[in-house]
N, C-alpha and C. Protein backbone atom coordinates (compact mmCIF):
# COMPACT_ATOMS: atom_id res chain seq x y z
N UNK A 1 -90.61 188.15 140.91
CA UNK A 1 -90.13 189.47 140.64
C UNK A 1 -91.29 190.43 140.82
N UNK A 2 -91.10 191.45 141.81
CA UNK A 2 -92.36 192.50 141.96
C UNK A 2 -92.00 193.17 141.13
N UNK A 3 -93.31 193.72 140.48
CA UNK A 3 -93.59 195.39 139.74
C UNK A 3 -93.49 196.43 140.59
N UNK A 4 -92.93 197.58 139.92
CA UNK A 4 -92.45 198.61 140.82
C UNK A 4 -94.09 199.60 140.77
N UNK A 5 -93.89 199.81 142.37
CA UNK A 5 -95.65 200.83 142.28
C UNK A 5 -94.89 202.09 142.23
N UNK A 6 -96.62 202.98 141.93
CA UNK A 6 -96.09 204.33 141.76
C UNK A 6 -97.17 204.43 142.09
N UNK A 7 -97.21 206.16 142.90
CA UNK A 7 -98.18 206.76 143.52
C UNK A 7 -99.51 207.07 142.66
N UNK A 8 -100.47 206.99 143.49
CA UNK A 8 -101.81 207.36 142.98
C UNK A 8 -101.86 206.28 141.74
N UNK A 9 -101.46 206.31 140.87
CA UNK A 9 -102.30 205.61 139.71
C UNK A 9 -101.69 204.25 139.85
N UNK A 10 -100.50 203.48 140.01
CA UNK A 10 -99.94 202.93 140.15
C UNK A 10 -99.10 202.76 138.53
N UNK A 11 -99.20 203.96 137.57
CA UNK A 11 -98.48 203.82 136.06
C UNK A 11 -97.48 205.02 136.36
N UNK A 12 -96.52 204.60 135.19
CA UNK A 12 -95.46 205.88 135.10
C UNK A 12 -95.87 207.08 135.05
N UNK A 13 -95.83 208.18 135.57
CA UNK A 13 -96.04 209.60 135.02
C UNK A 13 -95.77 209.46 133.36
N UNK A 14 -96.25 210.34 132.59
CA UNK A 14 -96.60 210.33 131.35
C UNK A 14 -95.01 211.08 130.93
N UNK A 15 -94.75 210.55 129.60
CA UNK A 15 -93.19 211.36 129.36
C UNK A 15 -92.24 210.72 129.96
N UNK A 16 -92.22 209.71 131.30
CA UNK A 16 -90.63 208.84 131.62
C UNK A 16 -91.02 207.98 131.40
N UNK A 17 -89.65 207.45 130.99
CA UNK A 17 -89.52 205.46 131.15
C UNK A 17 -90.02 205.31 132.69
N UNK A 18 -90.41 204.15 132.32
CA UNK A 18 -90.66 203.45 134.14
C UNK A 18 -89.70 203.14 134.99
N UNK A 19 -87.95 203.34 134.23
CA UNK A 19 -87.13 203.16 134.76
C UNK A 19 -86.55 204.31 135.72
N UNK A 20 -87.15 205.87 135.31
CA UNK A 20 -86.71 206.75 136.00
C UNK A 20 -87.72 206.47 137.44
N UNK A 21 -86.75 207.55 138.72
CA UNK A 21 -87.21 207.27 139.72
C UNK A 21 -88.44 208.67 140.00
N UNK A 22 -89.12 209.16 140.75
CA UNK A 22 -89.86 210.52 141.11
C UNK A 22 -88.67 211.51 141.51
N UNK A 23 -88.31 212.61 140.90
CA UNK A 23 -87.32 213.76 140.91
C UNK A 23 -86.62 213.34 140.21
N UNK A 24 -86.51 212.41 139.07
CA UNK A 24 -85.05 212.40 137.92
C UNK A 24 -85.52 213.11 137.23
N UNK A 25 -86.84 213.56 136.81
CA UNK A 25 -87.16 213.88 135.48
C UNK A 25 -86.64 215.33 135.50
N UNK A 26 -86.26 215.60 134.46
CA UNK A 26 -85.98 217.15 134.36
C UNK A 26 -86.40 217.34 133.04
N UNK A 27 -87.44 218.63 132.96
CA UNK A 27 -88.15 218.94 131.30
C UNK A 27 -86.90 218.75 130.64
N UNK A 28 -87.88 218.72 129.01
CA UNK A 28 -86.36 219.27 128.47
C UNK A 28 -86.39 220.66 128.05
N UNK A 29 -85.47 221.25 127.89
CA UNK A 29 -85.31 222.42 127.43
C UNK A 29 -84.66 222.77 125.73
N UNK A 30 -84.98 223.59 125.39
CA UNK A 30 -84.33 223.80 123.94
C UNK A 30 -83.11 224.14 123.78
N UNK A 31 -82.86 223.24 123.33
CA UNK A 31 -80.95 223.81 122.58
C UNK A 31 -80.95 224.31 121.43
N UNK A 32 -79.54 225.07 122.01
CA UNK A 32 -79.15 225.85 120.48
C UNK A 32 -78.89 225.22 119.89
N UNK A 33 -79.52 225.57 117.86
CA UNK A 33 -78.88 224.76 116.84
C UNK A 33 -77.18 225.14 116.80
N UNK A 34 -76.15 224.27 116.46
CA UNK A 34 -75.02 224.40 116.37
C UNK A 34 -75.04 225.63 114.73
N UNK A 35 -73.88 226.00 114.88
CA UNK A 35 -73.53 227.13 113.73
C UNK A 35 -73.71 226.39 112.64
N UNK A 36 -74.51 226.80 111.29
CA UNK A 36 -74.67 226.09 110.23
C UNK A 36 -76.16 225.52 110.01
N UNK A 37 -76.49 225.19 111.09
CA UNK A 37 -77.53 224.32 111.03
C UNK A 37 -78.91 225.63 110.70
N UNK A 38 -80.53 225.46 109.89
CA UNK A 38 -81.28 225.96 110.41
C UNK A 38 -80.69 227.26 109.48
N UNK A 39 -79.82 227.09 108.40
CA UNK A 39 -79.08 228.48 107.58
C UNK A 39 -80.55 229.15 106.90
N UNK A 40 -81.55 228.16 106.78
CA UNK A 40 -82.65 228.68 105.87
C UNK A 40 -83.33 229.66 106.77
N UNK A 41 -83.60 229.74 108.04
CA UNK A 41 -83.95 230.42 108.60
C UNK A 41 -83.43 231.63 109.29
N UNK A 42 -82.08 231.43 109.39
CA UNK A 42 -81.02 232.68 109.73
C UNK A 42 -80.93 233.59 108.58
N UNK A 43 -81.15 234.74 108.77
CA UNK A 43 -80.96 236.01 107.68
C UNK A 43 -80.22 237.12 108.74
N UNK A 44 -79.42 237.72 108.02
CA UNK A 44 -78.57 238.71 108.53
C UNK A 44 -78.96 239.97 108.08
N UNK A 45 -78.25 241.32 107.92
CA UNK A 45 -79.16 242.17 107.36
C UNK A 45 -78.35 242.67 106.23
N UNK A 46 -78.57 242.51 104.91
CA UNK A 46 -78.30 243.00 103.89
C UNK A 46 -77.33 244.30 103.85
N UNK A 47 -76.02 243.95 102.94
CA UNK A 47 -75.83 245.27 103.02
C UNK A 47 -74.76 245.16 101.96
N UNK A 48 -74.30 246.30 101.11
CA UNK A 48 -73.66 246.51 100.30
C UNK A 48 -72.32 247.29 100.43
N UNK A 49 -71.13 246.88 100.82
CA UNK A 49 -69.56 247.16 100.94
C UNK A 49 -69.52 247.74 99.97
N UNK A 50 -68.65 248.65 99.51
CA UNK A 50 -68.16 249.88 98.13
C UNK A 50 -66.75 249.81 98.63
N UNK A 51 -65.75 249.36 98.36
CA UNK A 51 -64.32 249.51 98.74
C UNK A 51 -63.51 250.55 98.11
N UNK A 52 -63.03 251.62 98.60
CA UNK A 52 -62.24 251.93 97.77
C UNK A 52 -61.27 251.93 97.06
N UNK A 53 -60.89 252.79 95.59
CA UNK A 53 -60.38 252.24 94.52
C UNK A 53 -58.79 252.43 95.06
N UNK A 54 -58.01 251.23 95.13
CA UNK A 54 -56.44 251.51 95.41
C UNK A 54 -55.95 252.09 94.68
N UNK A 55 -54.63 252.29 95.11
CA UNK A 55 -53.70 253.30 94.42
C UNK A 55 -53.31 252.17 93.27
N UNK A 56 -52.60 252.84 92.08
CA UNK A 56 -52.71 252.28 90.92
C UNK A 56 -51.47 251.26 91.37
N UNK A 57 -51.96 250.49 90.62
CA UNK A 57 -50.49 249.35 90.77
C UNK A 57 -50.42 248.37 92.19
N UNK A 58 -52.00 248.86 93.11
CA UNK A 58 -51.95 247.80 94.09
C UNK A 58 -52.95 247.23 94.13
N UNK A 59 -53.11 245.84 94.77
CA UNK A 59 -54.10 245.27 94.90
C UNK A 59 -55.26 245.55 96.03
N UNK A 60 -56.65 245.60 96.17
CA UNK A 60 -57.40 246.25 97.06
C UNK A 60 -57.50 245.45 98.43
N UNK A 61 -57.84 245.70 99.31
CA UNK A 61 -57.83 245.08 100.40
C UNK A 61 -59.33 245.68 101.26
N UNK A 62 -60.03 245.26 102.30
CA UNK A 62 -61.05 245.30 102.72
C UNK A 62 -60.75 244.90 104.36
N UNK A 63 -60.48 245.87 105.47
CA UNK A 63 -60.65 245.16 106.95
C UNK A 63 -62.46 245.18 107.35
N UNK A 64 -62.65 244.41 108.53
CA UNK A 64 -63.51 244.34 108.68
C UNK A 64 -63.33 244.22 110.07
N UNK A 65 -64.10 244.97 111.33
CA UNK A 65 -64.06 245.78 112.33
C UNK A 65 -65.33 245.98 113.28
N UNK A 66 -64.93 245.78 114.34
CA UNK A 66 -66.83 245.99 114.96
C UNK A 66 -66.95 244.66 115.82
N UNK A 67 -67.98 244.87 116.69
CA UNK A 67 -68.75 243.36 117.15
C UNK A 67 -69.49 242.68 116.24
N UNK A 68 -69.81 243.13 114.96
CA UNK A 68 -70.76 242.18 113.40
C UNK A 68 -69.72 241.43 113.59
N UNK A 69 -70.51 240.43 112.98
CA UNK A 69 -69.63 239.53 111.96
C UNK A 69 -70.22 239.47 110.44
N UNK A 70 -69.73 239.31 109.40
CA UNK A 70 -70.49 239.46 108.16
C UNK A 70 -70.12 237.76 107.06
N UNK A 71 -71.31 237.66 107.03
CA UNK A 71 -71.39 236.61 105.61
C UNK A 71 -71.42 237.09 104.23
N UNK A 72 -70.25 236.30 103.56
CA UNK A 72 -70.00 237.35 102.05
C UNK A 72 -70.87 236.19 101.60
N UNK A 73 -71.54 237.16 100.34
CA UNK A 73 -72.30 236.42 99.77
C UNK A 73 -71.80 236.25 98.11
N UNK A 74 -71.39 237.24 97.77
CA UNK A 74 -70.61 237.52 96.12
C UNK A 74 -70.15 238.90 96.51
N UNK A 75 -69.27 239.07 95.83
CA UNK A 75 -69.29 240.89 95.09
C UNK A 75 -68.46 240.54 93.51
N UNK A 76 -68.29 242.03 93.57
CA UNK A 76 -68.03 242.17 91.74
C UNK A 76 -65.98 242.93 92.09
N UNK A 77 -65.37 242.65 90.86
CA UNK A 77 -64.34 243.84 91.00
C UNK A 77 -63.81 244.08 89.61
N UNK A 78 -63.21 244.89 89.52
CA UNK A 78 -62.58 245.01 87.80
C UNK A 78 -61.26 245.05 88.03
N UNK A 79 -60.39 244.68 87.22
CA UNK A 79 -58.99 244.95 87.07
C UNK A 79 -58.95 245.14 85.66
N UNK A 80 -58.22 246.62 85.41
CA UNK A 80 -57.54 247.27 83.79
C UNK A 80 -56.34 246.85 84.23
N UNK A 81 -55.50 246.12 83.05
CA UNK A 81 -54.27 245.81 83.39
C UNK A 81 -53.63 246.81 82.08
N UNK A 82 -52.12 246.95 82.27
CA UNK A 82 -51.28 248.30 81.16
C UNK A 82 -50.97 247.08 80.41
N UNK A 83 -50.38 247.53 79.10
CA UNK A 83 -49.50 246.92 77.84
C UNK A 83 -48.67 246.26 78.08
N UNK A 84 -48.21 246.21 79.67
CA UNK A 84 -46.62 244.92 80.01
C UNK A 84 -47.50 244.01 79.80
N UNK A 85 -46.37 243.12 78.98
CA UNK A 85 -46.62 241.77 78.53
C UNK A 85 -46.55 241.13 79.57
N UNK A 86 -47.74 240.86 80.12
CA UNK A 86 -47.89 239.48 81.00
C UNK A 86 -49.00 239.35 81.23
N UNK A 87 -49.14 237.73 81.84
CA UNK A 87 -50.53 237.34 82.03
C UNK A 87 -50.28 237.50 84.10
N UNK A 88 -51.96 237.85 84.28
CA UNK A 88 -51.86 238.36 86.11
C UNK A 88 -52.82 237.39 86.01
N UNK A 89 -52.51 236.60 87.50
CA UNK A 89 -52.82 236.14 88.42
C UNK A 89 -53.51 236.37 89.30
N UNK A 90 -54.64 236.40 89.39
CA UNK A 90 -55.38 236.94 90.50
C UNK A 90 -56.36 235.64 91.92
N UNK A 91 -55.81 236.19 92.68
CA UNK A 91 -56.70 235.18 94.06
C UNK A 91 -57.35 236.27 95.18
N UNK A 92 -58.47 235.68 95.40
CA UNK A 92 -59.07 236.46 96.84
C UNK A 92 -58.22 235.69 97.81
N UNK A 93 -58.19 236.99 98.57
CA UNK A 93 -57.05 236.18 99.92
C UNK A 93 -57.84 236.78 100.99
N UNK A 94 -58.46 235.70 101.88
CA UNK A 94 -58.40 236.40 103.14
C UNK A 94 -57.75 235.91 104.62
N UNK A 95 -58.04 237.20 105.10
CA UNK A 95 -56.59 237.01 106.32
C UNK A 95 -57.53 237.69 107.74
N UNK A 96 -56.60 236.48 108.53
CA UNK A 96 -57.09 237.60 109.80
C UNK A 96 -55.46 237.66 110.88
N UNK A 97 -55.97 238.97 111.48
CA UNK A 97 -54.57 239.71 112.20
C UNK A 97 -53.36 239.48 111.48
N UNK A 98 -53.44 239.67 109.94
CA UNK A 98 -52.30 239.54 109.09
C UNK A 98 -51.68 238.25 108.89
N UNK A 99 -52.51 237.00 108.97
CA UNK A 99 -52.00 235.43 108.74
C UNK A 99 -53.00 235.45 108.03
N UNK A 100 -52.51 235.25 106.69
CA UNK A 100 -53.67 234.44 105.44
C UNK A 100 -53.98 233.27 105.94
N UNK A 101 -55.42 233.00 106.16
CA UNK A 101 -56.35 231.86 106.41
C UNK A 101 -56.86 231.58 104.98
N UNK A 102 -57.23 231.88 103.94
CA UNK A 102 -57.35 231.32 102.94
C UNK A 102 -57.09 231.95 101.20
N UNK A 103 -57.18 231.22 100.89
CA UNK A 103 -56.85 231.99 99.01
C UNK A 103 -57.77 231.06 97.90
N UNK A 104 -58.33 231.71 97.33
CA UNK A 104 -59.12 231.22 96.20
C UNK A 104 -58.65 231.66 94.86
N UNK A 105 -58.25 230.87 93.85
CA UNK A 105 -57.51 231.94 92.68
C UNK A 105 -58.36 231.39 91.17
N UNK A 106 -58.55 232.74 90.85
CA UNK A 106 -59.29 233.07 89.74
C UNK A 106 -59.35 231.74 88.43
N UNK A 107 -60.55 231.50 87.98
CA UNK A 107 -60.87 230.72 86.91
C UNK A 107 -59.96 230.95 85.86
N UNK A 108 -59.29 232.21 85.97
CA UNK A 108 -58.81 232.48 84.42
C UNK A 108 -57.92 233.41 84.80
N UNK A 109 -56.31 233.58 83.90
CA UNK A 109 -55.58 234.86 84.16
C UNK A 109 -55.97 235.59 83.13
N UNK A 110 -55.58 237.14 83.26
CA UNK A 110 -56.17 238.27 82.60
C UNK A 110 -54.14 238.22 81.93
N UNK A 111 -54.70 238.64 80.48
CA UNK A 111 -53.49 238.97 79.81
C UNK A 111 -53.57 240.50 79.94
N UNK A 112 -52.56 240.98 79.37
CA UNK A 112 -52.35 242.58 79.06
C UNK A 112 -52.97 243.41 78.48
N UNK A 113 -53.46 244.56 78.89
CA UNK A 113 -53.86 245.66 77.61
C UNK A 113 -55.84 245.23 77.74
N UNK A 114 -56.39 244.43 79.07
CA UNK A 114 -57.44 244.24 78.90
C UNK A 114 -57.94 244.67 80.25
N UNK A 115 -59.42 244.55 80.24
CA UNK A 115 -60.60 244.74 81.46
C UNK A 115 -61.33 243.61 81.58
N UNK A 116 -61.30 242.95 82.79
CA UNK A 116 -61.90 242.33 82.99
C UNK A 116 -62.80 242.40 84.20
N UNK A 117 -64.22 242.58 84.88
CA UNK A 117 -64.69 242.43 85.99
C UNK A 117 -64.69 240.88 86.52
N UNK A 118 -64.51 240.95 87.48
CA UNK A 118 -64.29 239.58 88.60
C UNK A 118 -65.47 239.32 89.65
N UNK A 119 -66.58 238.47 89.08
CA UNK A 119 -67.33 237.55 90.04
C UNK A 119 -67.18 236.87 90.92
N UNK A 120 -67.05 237.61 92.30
CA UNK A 120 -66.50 236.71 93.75
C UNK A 120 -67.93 235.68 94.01
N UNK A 121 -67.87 234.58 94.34
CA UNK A 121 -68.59 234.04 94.83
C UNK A 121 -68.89 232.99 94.81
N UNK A 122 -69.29 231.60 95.34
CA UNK A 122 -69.60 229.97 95.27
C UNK A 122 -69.90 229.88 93.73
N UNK A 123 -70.53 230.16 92.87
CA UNK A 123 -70.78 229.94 91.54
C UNK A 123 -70.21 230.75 90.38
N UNK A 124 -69.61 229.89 89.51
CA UNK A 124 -68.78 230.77 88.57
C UNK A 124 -68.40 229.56 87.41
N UNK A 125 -68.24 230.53 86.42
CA UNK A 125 -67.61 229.62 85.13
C UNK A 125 -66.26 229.63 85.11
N UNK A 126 -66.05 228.75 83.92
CA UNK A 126 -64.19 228.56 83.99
C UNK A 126 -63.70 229.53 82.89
N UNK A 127 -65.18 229.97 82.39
CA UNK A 127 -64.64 230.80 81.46
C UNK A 127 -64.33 232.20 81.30
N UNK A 128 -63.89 232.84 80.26
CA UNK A 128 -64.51 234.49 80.68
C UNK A 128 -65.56 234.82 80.06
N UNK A 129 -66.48 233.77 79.85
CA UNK A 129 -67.95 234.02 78.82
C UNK A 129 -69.01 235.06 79.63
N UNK A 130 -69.36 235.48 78.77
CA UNK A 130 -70.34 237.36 79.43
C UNK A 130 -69.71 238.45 79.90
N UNK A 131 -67.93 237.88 79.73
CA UNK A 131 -67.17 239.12 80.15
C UNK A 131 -66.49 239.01 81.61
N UNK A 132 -67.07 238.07 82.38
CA UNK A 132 -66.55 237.80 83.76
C UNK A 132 -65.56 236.52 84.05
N UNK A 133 -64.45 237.37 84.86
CA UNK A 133 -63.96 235.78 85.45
C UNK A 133 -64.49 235.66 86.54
N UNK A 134 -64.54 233.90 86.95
CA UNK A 134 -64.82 233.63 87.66
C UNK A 134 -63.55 233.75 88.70
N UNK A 135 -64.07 234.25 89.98
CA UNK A 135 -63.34 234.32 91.66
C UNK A 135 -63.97 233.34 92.18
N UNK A 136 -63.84 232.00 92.27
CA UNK A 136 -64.71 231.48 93.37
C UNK A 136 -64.50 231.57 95.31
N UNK A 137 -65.16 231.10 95.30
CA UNK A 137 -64.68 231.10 96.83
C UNK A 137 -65.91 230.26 97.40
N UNK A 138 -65.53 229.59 98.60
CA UNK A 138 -67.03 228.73 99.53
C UNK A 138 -68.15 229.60 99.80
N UNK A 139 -68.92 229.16 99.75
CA UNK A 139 -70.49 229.86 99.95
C UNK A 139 -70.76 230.24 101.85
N UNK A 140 -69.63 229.90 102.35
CA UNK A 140 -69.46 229.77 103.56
C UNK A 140 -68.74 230.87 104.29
N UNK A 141 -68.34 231.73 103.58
CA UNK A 141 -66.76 232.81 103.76
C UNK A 141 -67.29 233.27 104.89
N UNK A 142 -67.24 233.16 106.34
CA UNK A 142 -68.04 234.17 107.65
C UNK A 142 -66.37 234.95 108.26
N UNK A 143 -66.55 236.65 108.02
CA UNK A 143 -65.75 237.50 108.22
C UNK A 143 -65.75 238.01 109.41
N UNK A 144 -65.01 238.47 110.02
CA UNK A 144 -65.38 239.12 111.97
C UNK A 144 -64.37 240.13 111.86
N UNK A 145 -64.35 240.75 113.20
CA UNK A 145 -63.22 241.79 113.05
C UNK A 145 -62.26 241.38 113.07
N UNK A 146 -61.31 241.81 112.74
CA UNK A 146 -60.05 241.38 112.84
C UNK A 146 -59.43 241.04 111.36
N UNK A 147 -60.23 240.60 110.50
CA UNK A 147 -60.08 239.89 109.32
C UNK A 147 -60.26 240.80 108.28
N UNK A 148 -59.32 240.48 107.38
CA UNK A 148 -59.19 241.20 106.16
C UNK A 148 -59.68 240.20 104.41
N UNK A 149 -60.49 240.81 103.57
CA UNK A 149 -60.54 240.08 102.35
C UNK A 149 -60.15 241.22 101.34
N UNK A 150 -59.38 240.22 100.40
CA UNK A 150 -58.63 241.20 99.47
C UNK A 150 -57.90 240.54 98.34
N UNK A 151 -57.64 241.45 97.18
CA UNK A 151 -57.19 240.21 96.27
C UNK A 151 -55.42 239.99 96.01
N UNK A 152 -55.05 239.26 95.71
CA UNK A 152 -53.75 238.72 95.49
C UNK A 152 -52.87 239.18 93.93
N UNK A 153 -52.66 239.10 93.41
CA UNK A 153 -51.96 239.63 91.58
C UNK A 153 -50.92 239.59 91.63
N UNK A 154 -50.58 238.53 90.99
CA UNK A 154 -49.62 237.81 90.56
C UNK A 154 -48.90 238.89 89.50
N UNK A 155 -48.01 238.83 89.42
CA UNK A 155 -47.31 240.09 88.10
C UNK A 155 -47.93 241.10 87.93
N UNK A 156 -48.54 241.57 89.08
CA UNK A 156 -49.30 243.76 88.84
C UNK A 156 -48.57 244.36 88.07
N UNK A 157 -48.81 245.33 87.69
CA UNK A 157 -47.84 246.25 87.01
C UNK A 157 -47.85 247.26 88.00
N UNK A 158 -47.11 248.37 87.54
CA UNK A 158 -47.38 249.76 88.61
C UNK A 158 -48.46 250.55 87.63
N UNK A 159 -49.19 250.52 86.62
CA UNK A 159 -50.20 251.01 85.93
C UNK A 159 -51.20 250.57 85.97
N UNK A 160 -51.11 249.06 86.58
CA UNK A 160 -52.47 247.93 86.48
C UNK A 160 -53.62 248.81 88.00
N UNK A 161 -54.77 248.90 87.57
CA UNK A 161 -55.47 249.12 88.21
C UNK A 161 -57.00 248.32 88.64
N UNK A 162 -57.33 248.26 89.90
CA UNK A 162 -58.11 247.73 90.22
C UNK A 162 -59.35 248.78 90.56
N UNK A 163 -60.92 248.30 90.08
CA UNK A 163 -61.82 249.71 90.57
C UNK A 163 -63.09 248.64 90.50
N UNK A 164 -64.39 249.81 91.00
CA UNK A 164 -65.62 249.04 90.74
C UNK A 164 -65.60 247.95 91.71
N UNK A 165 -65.06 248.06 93.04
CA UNK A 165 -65.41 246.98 93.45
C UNK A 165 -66.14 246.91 95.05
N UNK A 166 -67.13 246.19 95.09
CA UNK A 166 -67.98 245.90 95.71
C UNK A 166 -68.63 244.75 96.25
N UNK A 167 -68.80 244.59 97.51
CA UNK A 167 -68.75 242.83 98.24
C UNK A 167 -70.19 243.30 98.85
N UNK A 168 -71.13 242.29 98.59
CA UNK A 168 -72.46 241.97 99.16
C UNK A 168 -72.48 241.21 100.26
N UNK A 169 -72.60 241.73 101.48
CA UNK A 169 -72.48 240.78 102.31
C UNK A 169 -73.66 240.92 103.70
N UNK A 170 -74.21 239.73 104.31
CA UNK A 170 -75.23 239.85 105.23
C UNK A 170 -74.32 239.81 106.43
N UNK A 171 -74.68 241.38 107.42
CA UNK A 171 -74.72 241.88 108.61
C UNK A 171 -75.19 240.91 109.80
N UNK A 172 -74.35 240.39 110.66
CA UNK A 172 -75.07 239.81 111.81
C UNK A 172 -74.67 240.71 113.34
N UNK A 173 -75.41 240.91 113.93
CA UNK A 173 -74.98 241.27 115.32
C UNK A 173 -75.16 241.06 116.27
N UNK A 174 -75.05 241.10 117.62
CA UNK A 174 -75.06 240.32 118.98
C UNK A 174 -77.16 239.84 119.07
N UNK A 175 -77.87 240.89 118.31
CA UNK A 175 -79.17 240.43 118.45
C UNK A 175 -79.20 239.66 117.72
N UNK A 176 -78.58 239.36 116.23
CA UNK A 176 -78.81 238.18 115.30
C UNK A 176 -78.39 236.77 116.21
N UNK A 177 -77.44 236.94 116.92
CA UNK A 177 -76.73 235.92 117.38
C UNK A 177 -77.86 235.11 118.60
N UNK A 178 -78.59 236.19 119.38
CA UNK A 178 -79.16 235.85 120.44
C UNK A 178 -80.38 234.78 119.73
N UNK A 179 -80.29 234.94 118.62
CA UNK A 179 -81.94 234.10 117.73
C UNK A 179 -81.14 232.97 117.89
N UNK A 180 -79.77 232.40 117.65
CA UNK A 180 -79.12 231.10 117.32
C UNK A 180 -79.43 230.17 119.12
């Protein structure tokens, strides 16, 4: 069985198997990390949503619009509910082009005649201890245009009001994207 020669030195070029031939080699080049990957190093740009306060007796809603896409990170919301006896139900719902893609529903229902602010976000208690219910939702929520987040309430009243509410979320745009 002969050994295969190779020019000038008679060893592999440095970097191939001895099995490649002269012109297989092709450098390698860098690939993109897939979405997700490398999150410690992706930062978007900070920014603070203020939604405005709906009309009394509805639940708030939030579109989101543009070439960004945005990563929610938490926000806050309050709901005053009136003296009808009932306990509300509350879920973040979000939707895109008007098909709910997902719903997350609140740690706790709010009874009547109270205030409660609502902690959106991956971490939360089951309780209403410090005054907050927990909203959870995945630490993952990535919003684009087209898509709407907003909350759900189960038995509203027409007096129940929602206010104070505000979604923290990191800004990405076609230059954030070009880093991936």
């Amino acid at each position: 069985m002969s050994s295969p020669t190779y020019p000038i030195t008679g060893v592999p070029p440095m970097g191939q198997p001895a099995q490649m031939q002269d012109g297989e080699f092709t450098p390698a080049a860098p690939r993109p990390r897939l979405f997700g990957q490398g999150q410690r190093e992706l930062a978007g740009t900070p920014k603070i949503i203020v939604v405005p306060n709906p009309a009394v007796g509805h639940d708030w809603t939030y579109a989101f619009s543009g070439p960004s896409w945005y990563y929610l990170r938490f926000g806050l919301a309050t709901l005053t509910t009136s003296a009808v006896v009932a306990n509300r139900g509350v879920a973040l719902v979000v939707s895109y082009t008007g098909i709910r893609i997902g719903g997350f529903n609140a740690a706790a229902v709010q009874a009547a005649s109270n205030t409660f602010p609502y902690s959106i976000g991956a971490i939360y208690s089951t309780s209403t201890a410090g005054g907050f219910v927990g909203l959870p939702c995945p630490d993952t929520v990535i919003l684009k245009d087209g898509m709407t987040v907003g909350t759900n309430t189960v038995l509203i009243d027409v007096a129940d009001q929602w206010s104070a509410i505000a979604l923290y979320v990191e800004e990405f745009t076609d230059k954030c994207l070009d880093y991936l």
